[in-house]
PDB file of N, CA and C in Angstrom:
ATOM      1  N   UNK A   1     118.681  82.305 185.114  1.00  0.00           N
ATOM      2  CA  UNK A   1     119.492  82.163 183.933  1.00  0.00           C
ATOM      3  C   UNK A   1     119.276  80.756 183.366  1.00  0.00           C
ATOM      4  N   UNK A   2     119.473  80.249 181.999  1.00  0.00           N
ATOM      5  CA  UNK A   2     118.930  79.246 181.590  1.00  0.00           C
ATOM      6  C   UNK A   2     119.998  78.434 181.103  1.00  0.00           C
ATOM      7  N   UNK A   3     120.369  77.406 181.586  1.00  0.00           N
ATOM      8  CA  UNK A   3     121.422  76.277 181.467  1.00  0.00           C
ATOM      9  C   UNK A   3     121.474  75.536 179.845  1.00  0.00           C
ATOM     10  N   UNK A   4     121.854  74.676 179.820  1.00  0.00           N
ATOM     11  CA  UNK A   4     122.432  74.230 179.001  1.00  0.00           C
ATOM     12  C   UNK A   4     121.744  72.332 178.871  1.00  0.00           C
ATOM     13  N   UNK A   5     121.250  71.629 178.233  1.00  0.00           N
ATOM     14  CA  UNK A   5     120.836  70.362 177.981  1.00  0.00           C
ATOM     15  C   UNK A   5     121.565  69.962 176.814  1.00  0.00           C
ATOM     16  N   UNK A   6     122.079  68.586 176.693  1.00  0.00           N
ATOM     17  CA  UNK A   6     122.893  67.862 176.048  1.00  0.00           C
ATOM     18  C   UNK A   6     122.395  66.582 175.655  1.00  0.00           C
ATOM     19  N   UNK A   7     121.876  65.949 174.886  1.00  0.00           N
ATOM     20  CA  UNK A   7     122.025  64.326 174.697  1.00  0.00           C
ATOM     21  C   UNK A   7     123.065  63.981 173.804  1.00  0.00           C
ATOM     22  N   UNK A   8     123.882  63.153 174.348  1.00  0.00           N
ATOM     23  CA  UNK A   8     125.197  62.476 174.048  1.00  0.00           C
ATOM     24  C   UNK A   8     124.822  61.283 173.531  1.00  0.00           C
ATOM     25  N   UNK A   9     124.964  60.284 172.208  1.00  0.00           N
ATOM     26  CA  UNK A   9     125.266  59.026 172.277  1.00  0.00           C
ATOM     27  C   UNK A   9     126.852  59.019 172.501  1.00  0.00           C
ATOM     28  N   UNK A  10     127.156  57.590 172.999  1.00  0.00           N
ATOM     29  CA  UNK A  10     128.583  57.503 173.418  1.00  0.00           C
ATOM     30  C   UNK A  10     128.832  55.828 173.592  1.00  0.00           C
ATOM     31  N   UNK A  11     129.509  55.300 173.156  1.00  0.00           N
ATOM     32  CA  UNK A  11     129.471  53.808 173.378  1.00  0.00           C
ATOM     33  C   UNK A  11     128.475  53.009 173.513  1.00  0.00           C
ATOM     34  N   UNK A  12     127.313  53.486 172.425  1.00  0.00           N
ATOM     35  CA  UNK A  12     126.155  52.896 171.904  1.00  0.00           C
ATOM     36  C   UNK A  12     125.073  53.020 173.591  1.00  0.00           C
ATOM     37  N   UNK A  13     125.127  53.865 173.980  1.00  0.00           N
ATOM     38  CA  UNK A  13     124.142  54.495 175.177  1.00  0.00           C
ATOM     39  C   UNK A  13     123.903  55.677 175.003  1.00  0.00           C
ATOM     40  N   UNK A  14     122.883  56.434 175.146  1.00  0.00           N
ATOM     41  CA  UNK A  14     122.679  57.688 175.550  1.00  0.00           C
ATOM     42  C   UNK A  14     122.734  58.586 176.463  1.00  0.00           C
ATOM     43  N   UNK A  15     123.387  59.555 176.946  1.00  0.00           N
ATOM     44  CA  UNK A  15     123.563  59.934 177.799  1.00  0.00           C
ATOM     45  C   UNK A  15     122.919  61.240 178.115  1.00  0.00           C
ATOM     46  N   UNK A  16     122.622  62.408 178.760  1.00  0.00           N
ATOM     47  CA  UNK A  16     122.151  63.603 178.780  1.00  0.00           C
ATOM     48  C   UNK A  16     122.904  64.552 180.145  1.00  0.00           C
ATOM     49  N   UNK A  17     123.540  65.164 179.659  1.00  0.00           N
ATOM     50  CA  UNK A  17     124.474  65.968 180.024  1.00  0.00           C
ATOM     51  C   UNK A  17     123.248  67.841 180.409  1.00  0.00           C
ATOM     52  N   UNK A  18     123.257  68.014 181.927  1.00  0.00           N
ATOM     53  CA  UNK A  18     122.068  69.266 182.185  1.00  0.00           C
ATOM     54  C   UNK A  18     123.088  70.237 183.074  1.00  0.00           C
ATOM     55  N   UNK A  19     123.572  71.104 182.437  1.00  0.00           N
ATOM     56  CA  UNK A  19     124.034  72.389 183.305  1.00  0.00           C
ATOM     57  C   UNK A  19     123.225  73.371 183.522  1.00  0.00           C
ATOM     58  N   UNK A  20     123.422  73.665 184.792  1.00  0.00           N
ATOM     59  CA  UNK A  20     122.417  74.859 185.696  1.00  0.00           C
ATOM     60  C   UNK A  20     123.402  76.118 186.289  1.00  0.00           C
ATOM     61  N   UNK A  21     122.885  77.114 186.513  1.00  0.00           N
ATOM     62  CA  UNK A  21     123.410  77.836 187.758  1.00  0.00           C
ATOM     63  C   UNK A  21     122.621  77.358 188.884  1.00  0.00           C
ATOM     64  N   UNK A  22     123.204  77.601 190.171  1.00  0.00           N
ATOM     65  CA  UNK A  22     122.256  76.613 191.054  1.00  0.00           C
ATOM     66  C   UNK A  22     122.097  78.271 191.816  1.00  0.00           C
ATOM     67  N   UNK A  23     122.159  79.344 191.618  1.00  0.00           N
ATOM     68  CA  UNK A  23     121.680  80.810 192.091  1.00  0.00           C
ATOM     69  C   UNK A  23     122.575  80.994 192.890  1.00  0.00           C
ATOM     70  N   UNK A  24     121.996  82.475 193.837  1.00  0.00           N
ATOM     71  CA  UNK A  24     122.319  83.159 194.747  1.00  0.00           C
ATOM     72  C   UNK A  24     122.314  82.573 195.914  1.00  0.00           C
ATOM     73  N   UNK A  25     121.814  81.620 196.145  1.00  0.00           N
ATOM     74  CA  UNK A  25     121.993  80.572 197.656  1.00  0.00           C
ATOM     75  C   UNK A  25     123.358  79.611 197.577  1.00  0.00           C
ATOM     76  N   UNK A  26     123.128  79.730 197.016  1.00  0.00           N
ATOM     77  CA  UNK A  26     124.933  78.509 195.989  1.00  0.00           C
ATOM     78  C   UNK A  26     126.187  78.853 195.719  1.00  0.00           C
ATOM     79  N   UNK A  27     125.743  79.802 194.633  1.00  0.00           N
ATOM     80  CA  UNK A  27     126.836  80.506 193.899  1.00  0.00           C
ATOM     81  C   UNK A  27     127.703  79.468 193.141  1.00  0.00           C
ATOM     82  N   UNK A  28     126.944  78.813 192.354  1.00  0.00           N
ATOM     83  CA  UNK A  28     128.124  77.609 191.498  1.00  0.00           C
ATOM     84  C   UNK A  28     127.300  76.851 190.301  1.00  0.00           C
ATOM     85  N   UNK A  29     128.084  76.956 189.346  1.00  0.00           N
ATOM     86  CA  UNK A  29     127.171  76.370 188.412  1.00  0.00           C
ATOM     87  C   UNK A  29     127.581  74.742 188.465  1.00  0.00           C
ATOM     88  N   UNK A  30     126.789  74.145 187.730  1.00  0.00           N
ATOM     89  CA  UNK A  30     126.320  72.568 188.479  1.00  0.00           C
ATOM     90  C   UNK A  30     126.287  71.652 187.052  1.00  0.00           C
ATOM     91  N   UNK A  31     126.769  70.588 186.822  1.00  0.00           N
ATOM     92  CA  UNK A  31     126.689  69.978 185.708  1.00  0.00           C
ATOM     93  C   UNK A  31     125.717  68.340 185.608  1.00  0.00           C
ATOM     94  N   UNK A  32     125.443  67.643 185.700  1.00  0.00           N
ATOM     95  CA  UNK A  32     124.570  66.556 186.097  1.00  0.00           C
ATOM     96  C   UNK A  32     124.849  65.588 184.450  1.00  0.00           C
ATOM     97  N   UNK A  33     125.058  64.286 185.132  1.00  0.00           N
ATOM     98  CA  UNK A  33     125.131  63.672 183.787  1.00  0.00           C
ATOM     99  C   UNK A  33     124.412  62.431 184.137  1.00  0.00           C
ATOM    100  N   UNK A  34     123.268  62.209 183.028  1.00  0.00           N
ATOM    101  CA  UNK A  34     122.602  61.209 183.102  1.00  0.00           C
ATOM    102  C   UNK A  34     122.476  59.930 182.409  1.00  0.00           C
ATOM    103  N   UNK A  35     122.252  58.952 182.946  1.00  0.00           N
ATOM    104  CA  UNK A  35     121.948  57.718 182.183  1.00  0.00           C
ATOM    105  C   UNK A  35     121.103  56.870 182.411  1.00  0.00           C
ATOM    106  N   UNK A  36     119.874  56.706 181.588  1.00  0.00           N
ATOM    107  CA  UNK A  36     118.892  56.064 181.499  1.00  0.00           C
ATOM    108  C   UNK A  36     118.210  56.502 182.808  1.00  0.00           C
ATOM    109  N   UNK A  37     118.019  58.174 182.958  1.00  0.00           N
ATOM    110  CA  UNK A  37     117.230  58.844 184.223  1.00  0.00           C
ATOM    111  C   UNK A  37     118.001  59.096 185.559  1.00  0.00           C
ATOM    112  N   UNK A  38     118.987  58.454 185.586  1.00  0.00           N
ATOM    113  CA  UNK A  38     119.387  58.263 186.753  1.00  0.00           C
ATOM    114  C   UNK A  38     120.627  58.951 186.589  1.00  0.00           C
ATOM    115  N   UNK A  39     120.955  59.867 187.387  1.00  0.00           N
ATOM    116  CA  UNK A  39     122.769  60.931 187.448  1.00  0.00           C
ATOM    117  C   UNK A  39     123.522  59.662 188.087  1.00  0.00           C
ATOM    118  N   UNK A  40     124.556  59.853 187.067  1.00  0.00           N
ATOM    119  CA  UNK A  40     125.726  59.255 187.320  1.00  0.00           C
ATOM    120  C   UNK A  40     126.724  60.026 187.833  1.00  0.00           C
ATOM    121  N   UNK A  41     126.864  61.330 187.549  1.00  0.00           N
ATOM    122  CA  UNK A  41     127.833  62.031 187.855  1.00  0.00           C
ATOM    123  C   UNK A  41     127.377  63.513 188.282  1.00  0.00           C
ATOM    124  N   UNK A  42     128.118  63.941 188.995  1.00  0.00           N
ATOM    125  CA  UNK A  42     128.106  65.636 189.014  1.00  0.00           C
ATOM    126  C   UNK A  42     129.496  66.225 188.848  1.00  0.00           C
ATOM    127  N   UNK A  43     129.623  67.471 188.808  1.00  0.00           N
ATOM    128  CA  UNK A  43     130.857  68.238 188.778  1.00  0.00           C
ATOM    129  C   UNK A  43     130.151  69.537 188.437  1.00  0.00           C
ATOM    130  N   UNK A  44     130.941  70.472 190.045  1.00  0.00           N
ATOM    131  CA  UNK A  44     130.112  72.467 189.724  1.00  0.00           C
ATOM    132  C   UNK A  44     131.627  72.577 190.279  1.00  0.00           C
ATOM    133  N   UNK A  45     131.356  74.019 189.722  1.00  0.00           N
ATOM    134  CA  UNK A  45     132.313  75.419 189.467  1.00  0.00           C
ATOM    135  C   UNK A  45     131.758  76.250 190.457  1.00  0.00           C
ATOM    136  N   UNK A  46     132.792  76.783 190.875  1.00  0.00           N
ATOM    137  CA  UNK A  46     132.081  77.948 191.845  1.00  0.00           C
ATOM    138  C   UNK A  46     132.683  79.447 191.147  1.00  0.00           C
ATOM    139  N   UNK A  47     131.424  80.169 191.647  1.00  0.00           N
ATOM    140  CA  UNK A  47     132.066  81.427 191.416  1.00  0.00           C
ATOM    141  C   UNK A  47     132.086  82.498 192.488  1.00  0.00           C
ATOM    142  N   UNK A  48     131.861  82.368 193.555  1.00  0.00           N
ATOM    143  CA  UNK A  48     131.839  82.373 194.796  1.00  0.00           C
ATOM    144  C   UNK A  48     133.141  83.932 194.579  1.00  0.00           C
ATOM    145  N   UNK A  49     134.030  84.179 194.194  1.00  0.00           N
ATOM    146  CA  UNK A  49     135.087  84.901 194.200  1.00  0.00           C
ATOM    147  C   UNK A  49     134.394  86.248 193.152  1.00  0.00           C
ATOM    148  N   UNK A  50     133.889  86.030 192.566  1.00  0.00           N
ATOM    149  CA  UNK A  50     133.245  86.878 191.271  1.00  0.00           C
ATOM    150  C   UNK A  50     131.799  87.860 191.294  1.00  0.00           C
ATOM    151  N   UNK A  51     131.518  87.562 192.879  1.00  0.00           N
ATOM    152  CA  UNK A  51     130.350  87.694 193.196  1.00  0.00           C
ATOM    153  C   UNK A  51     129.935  89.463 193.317  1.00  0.00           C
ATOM    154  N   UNK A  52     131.071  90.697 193.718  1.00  0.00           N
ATOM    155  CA  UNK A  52     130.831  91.444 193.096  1.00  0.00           C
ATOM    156  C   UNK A  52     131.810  92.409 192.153  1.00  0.00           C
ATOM    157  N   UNK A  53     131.438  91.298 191.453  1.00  0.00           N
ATOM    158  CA  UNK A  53     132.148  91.950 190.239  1.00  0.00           C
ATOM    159  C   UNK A  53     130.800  92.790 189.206  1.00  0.00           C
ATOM    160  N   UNK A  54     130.838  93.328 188.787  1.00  0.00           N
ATOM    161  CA  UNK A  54     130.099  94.270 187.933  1.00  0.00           C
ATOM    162  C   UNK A  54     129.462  93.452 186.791  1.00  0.00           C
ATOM    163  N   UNK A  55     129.925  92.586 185.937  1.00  0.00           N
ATOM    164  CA  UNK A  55     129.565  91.741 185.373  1.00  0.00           C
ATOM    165  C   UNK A  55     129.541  90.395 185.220  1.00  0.00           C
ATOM    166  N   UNK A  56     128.255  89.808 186.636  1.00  0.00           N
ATOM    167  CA  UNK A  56     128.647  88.972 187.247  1.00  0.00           C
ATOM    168  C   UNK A  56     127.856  87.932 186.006  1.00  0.00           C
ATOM    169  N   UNK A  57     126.792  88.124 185.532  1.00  0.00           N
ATOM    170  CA  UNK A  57     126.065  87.806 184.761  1.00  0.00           C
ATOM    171  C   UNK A  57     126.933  87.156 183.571  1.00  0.00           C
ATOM    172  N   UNK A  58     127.663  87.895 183.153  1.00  0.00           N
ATOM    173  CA  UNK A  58     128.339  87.401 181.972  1.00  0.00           C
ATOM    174  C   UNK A  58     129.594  86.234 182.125  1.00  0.00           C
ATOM    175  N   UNK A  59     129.734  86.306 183.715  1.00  0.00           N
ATOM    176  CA  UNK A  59     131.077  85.562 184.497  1.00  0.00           C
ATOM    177  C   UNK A  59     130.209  84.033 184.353  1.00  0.00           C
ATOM    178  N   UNK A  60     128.881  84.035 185.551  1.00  0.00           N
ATOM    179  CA  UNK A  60     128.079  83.081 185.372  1.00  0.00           C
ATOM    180  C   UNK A  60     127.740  82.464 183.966  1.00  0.00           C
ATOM    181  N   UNK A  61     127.522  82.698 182.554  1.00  0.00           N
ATOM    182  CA  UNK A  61     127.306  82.448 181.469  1.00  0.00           C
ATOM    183  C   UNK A  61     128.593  82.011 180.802  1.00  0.00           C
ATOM    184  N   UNK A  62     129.806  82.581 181.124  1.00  0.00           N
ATOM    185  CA  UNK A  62     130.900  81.947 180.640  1.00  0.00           C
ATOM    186  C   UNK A  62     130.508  80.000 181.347  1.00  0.00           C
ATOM    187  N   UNK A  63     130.898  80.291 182.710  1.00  0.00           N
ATOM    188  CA  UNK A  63     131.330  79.435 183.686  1.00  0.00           C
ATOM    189  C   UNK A  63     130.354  78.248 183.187  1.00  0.00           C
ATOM    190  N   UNK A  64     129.043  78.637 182.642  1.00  0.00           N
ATOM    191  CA  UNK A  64     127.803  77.493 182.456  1.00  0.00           C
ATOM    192  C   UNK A  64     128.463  77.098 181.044  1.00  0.00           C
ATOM    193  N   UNK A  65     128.945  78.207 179.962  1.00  0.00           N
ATOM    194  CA  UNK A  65     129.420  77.045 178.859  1.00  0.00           C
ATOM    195  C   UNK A  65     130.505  76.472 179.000  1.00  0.00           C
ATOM    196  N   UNK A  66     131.170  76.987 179.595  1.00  0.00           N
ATOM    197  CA  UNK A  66     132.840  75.858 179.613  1.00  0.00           C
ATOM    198  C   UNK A  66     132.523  74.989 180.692  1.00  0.00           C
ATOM    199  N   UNK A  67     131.761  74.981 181.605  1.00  0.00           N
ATOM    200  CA  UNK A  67     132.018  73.665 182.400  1.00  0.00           C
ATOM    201  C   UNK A  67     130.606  72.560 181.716  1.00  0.00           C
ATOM    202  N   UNK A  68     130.038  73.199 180.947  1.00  0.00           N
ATOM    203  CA  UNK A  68     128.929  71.855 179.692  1.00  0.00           C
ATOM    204  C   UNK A  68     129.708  71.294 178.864  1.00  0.00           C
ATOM    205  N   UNK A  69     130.683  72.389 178.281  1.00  0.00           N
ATOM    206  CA  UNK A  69     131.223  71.664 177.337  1.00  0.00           C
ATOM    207  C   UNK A  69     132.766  70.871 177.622  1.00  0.00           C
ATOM    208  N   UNK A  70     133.467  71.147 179.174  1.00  0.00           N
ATOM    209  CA  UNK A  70     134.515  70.188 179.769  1.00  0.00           C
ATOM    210  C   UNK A  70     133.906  68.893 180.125  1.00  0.00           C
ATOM    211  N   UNK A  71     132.020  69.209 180.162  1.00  0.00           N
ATOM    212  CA  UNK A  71     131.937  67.629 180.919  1.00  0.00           C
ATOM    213  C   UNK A  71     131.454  66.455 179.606  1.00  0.00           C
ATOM    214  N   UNK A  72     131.218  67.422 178.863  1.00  0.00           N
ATOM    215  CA  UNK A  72     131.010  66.275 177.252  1.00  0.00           C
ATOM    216  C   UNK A  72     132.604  66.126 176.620  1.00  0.00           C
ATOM    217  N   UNK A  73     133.212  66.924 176.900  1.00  0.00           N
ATOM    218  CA  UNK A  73     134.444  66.646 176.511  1.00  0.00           C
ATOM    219  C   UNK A  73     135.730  65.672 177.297  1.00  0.00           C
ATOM    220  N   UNK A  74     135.148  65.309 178.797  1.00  0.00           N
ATOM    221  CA  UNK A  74     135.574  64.143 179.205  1.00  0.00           C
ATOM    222  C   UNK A  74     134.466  62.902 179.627  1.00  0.00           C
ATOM    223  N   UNK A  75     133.252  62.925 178.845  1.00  0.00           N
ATOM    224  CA  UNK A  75     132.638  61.967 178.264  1.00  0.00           C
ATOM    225  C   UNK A  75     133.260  61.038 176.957  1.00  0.00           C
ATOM    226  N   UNK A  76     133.466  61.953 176.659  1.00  0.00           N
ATOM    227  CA  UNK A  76     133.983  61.308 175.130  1.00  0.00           C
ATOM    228  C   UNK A  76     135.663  60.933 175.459  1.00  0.00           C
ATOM    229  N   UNK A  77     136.253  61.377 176.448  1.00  0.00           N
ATOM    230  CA  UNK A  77     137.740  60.683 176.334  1.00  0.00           C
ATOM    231  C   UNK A  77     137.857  59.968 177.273  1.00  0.00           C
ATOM    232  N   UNK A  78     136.055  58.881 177.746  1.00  0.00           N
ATOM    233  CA  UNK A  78     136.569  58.034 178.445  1.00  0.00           C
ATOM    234  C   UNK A  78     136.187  58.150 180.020  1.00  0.00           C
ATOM    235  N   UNK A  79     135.773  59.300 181.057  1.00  0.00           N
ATOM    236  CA  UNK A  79     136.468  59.486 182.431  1.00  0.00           C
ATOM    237  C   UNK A  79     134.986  58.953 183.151  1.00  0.00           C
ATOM    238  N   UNK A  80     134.434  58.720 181.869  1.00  0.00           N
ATOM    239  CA  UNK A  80     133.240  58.556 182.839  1.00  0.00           C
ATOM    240  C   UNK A  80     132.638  56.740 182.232  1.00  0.00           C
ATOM    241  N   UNK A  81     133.534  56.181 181.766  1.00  0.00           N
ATOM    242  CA  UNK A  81     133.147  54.776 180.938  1.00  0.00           C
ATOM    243  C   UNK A  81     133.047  53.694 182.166  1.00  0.00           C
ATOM    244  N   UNK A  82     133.465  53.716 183.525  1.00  0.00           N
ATOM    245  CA  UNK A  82     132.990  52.928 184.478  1.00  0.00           C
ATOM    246  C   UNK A  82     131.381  52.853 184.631  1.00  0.00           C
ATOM    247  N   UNK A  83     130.988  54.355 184.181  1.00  0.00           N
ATOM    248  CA  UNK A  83     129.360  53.848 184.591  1.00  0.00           C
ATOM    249  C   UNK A  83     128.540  53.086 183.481  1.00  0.00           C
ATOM    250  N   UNK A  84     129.255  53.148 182.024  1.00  0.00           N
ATOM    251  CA  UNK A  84     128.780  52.721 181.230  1.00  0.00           C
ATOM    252  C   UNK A  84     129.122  50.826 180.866  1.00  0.00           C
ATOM    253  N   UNK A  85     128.035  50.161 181.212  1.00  0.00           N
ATOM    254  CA  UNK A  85     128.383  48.829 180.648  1.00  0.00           C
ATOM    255  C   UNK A  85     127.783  48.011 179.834  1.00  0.00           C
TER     256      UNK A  85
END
């Protein structure tokens, strides 16, 4: 399944924000936030509970856009401004 890529400017830096599913060995989608190459942060979702559900596919595809767009959305209010200096 195919994730999600982000470049953020944010307090005059760039940032790049990469959500994945990390598969069937995992079961959790995975968020990675970068700066200047180097991850500063992570934060995954599991779906571990959803696993047989009938439409697991569409569970996984929710889970990859709301947790891309919770982690640009506490980019921007700040939660991550320690790494930025």
């Amino acid at each position: 399944m195919e994730g999600y890529n982000t470049s953020i400017e944010y307090k005059r830096v760039k940032l790049m924000v990469q959500t994945q599913d990390k598969g069937p060995d995992f079961n959790y989608v995975e968020s990675l936030i970068y700066l200047a190459g180097r991850v500063i942060a992570t934060k995954r979702r599991a779906y571990t509970q959803y696993l047989h559900e009938p439409n697991l596919a569409a569970i996984i595809r929710q889970n990859l856009e709301d947790l891309h767009t919770e982690v640009i959305d506490e980019i921007v209010e700040g939660k991550y401004d320690n790494f930025i200096s």
